[in-house]
Every structure is written in C-alpha cells, then in structure tokens.
N, C-alpha and C. Protein backbone atom coordinates (compact mmCIF):
# COMPACT_ATOMS: atom_id res chain seq x y z
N UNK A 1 -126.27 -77.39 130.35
CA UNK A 1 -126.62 -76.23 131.13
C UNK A 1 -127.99 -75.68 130.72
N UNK A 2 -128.63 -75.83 129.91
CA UNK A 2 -129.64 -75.53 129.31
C UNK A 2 -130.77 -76.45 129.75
N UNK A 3 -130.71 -76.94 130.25
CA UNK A 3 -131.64 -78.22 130.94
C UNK A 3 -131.92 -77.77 132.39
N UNK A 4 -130.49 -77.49 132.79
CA UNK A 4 -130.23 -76.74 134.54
C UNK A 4 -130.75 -75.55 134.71
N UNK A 5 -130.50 -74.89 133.68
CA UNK A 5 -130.87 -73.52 133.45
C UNK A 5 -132.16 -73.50 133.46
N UNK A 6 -133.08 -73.42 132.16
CA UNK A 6 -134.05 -73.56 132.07
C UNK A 6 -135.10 -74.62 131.93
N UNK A 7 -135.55 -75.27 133.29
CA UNK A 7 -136.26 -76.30 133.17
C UNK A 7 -137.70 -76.23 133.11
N UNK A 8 -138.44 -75.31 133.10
CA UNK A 8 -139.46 -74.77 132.32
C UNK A 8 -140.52 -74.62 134.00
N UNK A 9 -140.12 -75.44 134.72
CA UNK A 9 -140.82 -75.81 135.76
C UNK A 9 -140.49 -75.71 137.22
N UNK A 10 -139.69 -74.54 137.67
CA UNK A 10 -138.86 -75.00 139.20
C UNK A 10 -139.64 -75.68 140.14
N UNK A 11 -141.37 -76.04 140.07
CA UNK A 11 -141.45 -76.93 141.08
C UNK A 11 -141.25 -78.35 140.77
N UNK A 12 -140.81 -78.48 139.57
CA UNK A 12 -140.83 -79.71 139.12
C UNK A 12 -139.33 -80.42 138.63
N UNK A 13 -138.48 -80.23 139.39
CA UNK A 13 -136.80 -80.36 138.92
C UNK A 13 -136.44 -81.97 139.13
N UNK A 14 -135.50 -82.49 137.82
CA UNK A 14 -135.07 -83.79 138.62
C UNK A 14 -134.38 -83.49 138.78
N UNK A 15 -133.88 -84.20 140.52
CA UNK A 15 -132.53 -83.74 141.29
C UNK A 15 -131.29 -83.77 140.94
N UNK A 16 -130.59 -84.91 140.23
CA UNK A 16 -129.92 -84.70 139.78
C UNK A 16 -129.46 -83.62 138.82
N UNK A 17 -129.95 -82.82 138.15
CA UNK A 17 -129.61 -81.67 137.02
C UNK A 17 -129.85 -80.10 138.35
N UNK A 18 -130.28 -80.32 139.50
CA UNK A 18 -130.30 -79.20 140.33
C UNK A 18 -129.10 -78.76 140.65
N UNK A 19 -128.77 -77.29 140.51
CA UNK A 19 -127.81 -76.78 141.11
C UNK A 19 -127.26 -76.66 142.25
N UNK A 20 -125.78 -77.46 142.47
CA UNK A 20 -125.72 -77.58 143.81
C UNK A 20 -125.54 -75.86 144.77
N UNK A 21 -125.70 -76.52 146.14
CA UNK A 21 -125.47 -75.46 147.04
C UNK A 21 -124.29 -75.38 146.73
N UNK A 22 -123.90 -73.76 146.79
CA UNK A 22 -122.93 -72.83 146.97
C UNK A 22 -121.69 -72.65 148.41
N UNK A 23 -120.84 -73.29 148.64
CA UNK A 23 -120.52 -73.03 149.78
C UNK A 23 -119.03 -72.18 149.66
N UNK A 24 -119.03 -71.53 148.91
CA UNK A 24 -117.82 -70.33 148.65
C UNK A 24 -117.13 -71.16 148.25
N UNK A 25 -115.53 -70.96 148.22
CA UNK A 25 -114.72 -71.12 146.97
C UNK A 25 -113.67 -72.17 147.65
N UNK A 26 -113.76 -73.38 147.77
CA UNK A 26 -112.50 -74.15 148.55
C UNK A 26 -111.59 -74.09 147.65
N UNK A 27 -110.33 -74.88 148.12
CA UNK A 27 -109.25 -74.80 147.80
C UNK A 27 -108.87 -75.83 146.39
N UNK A 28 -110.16 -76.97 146.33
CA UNK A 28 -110.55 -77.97 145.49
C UNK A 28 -111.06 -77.25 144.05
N UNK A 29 -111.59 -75.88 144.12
CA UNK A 29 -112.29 -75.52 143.09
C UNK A 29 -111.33 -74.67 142.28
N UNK A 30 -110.28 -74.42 143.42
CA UNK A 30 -109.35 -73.77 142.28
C UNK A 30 -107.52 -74.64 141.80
N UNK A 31 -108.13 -76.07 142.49
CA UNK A 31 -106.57 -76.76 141.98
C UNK A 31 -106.56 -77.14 139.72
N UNK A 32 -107.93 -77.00 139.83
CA UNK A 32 -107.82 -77.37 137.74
C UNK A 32 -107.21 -76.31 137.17
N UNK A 33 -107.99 -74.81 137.65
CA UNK A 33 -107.22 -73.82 137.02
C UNK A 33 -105.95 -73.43 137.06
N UNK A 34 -105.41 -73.48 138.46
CA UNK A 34 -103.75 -72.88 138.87
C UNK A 34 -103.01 -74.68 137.61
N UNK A 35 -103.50 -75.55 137.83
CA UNK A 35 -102.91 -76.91 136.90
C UNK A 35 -102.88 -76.14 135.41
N UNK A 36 -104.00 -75.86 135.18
CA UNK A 36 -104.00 -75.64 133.66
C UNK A 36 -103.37 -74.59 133.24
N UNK A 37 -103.18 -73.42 133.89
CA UNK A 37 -102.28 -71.71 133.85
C UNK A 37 -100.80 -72.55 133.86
N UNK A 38 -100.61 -73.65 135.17
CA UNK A 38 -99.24 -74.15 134.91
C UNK A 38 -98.78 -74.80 133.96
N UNK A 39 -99.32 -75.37 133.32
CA UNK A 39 -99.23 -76.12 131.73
C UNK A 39 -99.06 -74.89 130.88
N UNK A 40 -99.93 -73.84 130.88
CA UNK A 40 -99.76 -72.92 129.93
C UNK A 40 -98.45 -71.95 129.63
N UNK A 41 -97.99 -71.73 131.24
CA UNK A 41 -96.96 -71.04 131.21
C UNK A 41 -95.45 -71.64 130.60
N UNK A 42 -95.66 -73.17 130.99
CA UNK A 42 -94.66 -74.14 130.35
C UNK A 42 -94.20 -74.48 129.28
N UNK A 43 -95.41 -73.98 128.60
CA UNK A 43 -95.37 -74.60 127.25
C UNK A 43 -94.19 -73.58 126.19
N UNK A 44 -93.93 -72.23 126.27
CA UNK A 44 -92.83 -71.47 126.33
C UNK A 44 -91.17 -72.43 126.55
N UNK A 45 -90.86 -72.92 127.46
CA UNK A 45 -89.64 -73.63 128.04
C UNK A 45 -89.85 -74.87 127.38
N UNK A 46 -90.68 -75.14 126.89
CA UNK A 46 -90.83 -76.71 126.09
C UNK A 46 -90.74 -76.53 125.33
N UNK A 47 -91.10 -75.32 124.77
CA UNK A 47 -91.15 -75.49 123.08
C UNK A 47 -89.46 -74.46 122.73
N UNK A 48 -88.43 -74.24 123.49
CA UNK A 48 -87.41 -73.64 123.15
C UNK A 48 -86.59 -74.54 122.48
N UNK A 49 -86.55 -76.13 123.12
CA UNK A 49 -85.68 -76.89 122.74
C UNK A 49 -86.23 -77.73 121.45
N UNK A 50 -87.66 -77.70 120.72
CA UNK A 50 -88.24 -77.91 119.94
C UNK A 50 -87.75 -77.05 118.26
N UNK A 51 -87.74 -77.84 116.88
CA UNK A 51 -88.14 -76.92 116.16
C UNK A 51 -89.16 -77.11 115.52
N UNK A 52 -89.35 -75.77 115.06
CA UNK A 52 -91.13 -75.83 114.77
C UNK A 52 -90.83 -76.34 113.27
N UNK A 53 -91.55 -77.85 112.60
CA UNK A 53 -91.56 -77.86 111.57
C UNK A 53 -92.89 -78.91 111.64
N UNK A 54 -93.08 -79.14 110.54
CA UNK A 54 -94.90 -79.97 109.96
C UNK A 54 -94.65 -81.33 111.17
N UNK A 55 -93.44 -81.90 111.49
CA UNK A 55 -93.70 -83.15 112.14
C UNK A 55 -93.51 -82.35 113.88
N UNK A 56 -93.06 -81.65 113.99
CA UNK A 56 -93.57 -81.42 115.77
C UNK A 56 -95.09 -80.75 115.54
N UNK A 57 -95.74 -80.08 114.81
CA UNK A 57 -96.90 -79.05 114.73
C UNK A 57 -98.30 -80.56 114.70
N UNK A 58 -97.68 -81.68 114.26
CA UNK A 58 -98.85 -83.05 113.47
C UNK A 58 -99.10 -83.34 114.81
N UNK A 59 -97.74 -83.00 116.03
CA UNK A 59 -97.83 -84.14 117.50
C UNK A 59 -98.44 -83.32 118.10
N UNK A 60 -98.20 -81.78 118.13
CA UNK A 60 -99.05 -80.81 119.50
C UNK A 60 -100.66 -81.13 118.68
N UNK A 61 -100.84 -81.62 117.26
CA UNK A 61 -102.33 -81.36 117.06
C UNK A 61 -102.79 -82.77 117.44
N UNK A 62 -102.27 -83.59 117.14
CA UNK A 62 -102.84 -85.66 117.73
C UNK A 62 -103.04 -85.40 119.19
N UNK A 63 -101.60 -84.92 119.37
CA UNK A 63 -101.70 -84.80 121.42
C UNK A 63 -103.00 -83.73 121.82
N UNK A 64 -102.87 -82.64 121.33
CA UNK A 64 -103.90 -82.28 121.90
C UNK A 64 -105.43 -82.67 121.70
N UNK A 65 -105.88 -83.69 120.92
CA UNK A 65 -107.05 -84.23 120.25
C UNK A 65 -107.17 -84.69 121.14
C-alpha cells in the first residue's frame, strides 16, 4: 500500500499498482467478512465439546499458522 499510496509521481503510475475504480459496495465485497464473523461466532459451539489442555491449545496454534 505504500507504493499505491505514495508513488511520488501521479503522472507517472504503473498500472497495475493503480487504484481501482470504485463502484460502491457489491454483494462480492462483503461475502469474506459475513464468512469470517461466521467462523468467529462458531468457534464458542466448537470449543464446548473441547477441553482446553496443552494438546488442543498446540492444534488451534499449527492450525491457525
């Protein structure tokens, strides 16, 4: 972003790193977040049937790596 951001030169941009046009908010831009809030809220109901000891805590840290 720092490249996009400040390219020292706006008449001089390579296109690729240009910011695309803006065309408001489709329905595509918000399917990662409502995915990722749904993982988050889950993780509560997953972890009930879990107990928390050093060998489930080793897998949420590998898995999440």
């Amino acid at each position: 972003m720092t490249i996009v951001n400040n390219t020292g030169s706006w008449a001089s941009i390579y296109p690729p790193l240009d910011h695309a046009e803006l065309n408001g908010c489709p329905l595509t831009d918000l399917v990662i977040p409502i995915f990722i809030f749904i993982m988050g809220t889950a993780i509560p109901f997953a972890m009930q049937t879990k107990t928390f000891s050093p060998v489930t805590f080793n897998k949420i840290i590998v898995r999440s790596l």
